[in-house]
N, C-alpha and C. Protein backbone atom coordinates (compact mmCIF):
# COMPACT_ATOMS: atom_id res chain seq x y z
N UNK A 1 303.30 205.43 78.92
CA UNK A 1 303.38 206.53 79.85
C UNK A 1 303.63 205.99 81.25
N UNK A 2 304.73 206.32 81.99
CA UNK A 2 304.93 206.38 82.83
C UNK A 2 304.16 206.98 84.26
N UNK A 3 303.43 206.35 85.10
CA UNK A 3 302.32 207.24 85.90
C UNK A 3 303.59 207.12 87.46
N UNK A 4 302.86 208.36 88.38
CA UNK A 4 303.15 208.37 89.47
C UNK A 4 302.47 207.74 90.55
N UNK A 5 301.15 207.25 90.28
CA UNK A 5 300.18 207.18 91.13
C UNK A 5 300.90 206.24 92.22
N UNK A 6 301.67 205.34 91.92
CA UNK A 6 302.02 204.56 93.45
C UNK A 6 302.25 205.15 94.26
N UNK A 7 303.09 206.45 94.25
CA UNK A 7 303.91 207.23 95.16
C UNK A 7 302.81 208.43 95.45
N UNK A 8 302.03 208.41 94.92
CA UNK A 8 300.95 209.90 95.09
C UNK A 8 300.46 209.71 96.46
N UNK A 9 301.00 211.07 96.90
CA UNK A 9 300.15 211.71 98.58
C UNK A 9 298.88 211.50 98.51
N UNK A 10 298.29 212.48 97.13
CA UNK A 10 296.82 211.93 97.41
C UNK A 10 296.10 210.79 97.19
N UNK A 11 296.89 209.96 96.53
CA UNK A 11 295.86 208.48 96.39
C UNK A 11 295.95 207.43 97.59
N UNK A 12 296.80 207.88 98.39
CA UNK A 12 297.16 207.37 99.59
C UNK A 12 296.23 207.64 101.08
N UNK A 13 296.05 209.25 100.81
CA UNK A 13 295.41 209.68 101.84
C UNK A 13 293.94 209.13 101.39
N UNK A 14 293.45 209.05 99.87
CA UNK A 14 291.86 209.00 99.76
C UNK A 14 292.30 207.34 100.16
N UNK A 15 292.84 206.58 99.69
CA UNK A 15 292.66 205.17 100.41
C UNK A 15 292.61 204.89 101.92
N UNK A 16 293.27 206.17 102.63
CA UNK A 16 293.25 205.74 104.06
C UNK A 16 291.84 206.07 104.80
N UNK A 17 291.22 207.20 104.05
CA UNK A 17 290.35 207.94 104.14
C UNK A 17 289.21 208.39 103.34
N UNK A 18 288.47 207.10 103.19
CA UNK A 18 287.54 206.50 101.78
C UNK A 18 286.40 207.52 101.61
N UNK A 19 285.91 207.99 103.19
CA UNK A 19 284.85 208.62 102.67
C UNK A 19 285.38 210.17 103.23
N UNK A 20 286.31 210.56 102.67
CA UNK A 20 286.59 212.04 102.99
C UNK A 20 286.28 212.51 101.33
N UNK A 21 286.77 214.16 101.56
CA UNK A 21 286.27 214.73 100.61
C UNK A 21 287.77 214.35 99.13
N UNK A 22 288.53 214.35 99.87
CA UNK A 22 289.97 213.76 98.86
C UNK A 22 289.55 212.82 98.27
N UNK A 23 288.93 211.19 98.92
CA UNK A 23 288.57 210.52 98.51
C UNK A 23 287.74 210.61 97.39
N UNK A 24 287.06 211.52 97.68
CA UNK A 24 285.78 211.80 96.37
C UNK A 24 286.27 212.11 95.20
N UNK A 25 287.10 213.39 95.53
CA UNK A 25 287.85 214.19 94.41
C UNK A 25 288.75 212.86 93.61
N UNK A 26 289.76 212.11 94.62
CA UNK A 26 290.25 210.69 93.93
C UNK A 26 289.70 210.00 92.84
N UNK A 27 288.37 209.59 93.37
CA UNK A 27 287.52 208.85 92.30
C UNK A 27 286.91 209.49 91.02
N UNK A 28 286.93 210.95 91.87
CA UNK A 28 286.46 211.44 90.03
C UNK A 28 287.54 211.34 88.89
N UNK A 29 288.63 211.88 89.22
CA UNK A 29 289.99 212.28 88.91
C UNK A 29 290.40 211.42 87.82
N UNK A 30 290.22 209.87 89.02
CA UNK A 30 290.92 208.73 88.00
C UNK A 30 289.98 208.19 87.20
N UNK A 31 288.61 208.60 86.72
CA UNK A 31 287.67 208.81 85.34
C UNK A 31 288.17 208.67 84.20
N UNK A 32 288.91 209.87 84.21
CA UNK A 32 289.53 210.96 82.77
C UNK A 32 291.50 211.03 83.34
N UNK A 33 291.42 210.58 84.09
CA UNK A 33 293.12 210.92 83.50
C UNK A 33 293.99 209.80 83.30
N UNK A 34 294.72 210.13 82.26
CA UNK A 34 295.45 209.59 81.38
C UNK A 34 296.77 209.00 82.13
N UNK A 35 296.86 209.20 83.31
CA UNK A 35 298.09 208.79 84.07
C UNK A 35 297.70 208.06 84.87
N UNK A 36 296.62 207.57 85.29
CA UNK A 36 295.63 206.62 86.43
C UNK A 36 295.25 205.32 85.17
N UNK A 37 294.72 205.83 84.42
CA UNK A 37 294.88 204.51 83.05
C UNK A 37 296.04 204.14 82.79
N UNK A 38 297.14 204.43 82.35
CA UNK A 38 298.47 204.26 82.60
C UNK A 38 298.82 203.40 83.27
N UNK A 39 298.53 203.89 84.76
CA UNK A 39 299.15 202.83 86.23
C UNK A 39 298.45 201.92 85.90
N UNK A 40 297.10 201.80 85.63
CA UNK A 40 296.47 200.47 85.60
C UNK A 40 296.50 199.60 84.27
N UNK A 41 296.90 200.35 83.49
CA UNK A 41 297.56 199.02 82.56
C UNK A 41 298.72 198.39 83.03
N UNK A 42 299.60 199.05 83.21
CA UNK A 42 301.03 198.95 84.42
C UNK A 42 300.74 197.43 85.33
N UNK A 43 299.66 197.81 85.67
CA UNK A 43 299.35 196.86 86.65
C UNK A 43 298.88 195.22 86.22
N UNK A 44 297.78 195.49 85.00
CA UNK A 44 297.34 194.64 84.33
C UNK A 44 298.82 193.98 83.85
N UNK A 45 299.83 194.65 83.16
CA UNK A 45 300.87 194.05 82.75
C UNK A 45 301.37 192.58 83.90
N UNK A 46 301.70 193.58 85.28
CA UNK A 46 302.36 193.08 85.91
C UNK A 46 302.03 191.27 86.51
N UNK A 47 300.42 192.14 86.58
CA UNK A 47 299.81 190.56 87.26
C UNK A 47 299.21 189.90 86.30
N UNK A 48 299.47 189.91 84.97
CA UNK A 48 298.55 188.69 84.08
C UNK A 48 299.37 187.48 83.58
N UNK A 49 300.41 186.94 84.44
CA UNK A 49 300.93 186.07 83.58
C UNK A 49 300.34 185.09 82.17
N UNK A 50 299.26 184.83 82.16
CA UNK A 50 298.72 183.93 80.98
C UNK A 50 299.14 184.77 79.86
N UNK A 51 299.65 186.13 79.96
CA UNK A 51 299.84 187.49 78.15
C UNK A 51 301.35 186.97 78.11
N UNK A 52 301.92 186.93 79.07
CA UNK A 52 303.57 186.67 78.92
C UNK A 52 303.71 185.45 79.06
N UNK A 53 302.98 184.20 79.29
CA UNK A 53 303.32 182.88 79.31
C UNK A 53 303.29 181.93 77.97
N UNK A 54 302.42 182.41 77.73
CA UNK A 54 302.23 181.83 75.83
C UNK A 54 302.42 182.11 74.73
């Protein structure tokens, strides 16, 4: 699955703005959704060279 989260308005604003109420809503959000797990496998992919080196 393809996620949006890099480009997301709101994960941007709760990062700029940690303890606002967005922020909060942010952290619950990416709990349970299936597109925030996504990005972060995405991510795990990107930076683990030792899975793609051997």
């Amino acid at each position: 699955m393809k996620s949006n989260c890099e480009v997301c308005k709101l994960r941007r604003y709760a990062e700029k703005k940690p303890d606002s109420f967005i922020a909060k809503f942010w952290r619950w959000h990416t709990k349970w959704c299936p597109g925030w797990k996504a990005y972060q496998a995405e991510l795990n992919q990107t930076q683990d060279p030792i899975s793609h080196g051997s």
